[in-house]
C-alpha atoms as a PDB file:
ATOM      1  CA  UNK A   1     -42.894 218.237 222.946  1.00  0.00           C
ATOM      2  CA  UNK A   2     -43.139 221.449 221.418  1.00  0.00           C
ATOM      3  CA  UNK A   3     -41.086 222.356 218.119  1.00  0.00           C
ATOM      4  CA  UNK A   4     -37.443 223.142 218.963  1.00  0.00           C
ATOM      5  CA  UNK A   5     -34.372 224.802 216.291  1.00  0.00           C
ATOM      6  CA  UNK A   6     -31.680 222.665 215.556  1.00  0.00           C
ATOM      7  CA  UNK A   7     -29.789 225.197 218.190  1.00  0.00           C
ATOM      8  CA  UNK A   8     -32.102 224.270 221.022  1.00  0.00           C
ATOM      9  CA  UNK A   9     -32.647 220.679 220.427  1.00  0.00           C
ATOM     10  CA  UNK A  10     -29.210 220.292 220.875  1.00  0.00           C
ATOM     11  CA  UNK A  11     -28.710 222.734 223.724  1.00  0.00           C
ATOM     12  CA  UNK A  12     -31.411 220.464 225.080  1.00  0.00           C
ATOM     13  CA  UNK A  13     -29.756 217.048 224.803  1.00  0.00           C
ATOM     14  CA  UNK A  14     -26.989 218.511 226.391  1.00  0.00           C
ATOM     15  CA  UNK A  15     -28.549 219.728 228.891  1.00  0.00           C
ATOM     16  CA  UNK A  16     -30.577 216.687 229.320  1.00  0.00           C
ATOM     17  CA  UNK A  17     -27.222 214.151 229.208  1.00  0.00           C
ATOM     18  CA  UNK A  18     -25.406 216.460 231.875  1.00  0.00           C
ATOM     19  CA  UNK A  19     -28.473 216.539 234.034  1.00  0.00           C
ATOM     20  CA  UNK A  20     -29.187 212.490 233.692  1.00  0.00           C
ATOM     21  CA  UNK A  21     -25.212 211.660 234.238  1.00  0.00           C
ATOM     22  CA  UNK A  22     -25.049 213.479 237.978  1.00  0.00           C
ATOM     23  CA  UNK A  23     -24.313 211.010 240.750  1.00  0.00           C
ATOM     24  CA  UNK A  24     -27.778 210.940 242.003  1.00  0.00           C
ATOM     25  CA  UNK A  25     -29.197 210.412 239.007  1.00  0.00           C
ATOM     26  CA  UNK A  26     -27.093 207.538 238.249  1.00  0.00           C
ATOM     27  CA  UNK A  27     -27.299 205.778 241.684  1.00  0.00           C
ATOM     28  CA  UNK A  28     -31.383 206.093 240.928  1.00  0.00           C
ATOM     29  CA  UNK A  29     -30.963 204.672 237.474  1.00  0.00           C
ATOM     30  CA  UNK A  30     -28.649 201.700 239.139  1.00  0.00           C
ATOM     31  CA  UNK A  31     -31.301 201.128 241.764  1.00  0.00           C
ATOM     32  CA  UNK A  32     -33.984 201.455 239.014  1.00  0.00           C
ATOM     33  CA  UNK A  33     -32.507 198.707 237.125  1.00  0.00           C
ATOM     34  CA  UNK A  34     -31.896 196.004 239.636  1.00  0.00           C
ATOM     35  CA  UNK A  35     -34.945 196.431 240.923  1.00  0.00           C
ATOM     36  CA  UNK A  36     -36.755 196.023 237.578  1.00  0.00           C
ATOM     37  CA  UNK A  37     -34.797 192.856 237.274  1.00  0.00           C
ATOM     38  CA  UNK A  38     -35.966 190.986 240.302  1.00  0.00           C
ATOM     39  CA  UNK A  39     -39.151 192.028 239.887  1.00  0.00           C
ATOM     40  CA  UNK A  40     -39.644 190.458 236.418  1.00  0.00           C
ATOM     41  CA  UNK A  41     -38.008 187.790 237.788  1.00  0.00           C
ATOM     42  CA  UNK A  42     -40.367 187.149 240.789  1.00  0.00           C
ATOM     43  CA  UNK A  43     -43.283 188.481 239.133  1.00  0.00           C
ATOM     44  CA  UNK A  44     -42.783 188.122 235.361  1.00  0.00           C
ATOM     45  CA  UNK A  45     -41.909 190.897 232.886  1.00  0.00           C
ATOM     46  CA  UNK A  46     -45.858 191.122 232.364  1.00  0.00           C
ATOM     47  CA  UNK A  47     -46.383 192.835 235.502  1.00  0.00           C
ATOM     48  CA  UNK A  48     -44.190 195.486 235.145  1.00  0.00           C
ATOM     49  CA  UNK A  49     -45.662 197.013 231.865  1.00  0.00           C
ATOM     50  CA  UNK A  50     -46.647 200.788 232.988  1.00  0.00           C
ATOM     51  CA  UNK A  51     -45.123 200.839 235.691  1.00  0.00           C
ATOM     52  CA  UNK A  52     -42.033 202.581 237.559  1.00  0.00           C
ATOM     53  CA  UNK A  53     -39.994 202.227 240.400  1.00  0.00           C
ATOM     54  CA  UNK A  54     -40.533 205.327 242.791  1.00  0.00           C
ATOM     55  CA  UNK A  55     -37.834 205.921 244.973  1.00  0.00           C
ATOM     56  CA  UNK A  56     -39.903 207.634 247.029  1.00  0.00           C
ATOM     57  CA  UNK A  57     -42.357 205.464 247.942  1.00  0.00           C
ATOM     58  CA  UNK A  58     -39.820 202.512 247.625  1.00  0.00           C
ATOM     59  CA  UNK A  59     -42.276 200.963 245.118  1.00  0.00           C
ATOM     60  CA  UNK A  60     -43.769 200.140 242.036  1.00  0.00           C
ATOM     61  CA  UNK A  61     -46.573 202.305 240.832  1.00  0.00           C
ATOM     62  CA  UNK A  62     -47.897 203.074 237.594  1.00  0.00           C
ATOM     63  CA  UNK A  63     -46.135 205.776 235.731  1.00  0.00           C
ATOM     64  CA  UNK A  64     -49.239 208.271 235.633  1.00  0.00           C
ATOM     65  CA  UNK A  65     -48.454 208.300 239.718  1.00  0.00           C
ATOM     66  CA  UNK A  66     -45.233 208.430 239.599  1.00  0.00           C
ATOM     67  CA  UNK A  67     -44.638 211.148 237.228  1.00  0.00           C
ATOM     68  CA  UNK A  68     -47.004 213.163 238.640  1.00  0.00           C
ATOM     69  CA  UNK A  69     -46.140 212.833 241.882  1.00  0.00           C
ATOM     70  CA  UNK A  70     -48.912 210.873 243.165  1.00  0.00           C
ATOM     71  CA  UNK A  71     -51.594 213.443 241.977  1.00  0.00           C
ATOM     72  CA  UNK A  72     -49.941 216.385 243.898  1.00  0.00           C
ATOM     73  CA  UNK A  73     -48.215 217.597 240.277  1.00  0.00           C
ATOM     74  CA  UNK A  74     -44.393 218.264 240.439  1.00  0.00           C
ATOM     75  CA  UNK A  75     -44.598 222.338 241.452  1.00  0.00           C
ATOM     76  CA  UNK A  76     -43.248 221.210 245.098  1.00  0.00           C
ATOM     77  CA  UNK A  77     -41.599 217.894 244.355  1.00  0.00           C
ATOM     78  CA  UNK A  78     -38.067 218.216 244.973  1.00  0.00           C
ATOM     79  CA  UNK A  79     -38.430 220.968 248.322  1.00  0.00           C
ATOM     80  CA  UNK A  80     -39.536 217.847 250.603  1.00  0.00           C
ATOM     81  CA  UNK A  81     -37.834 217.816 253.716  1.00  0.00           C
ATOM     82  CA  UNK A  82     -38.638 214.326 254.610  1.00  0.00           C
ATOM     83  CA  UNK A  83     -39.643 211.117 253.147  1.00  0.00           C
ATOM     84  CA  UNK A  84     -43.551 210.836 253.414  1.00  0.00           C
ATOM     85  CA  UNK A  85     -44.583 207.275 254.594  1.00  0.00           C
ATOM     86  CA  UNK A  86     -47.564 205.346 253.176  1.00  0.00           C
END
């Protein structure tokens, strides 16, 4: 991350709190979590190092993929208009 002032670090993490506290993000963190937790439990914490739940996709996949939204970038994520299937 590039250098930030004192001013806009801290405009940042409030910006970054407000945005990671809406309800969608929180119902996606919930999901994230219980999801995490029955997969270590079936498969072992082991097997989910580098990886992350894509709510998308409804599955695990490393977080290279995920984040970059499956090697399409993230210019058009978020204008979707349905769920893509795989």
């Amino acid at each position: 991350m590039p250098y930030l002032s004192p001013r806009a670090k801290r405009n940042k993490a409030e910006r970054d709190l407000k945005a990671a506290k809406t309800p969608a993000r929180r119902k996606k963190k919930a999901e994230n979590q219980r999801k995490r937790r029955a997969a270590a439990k079936k498969h072992g914490v082991s097997w989910l190092k580098g990886k992350d739940y894509d709510h998308d996709d409804k599955r695990f996949e490393s977080v290279k993929a995920n984040r970059g939204n499956d090697g399409n970038g993230t210019k058009k994520e978020g204008k979707k208009t349905k769920r893509k299937k795989k």
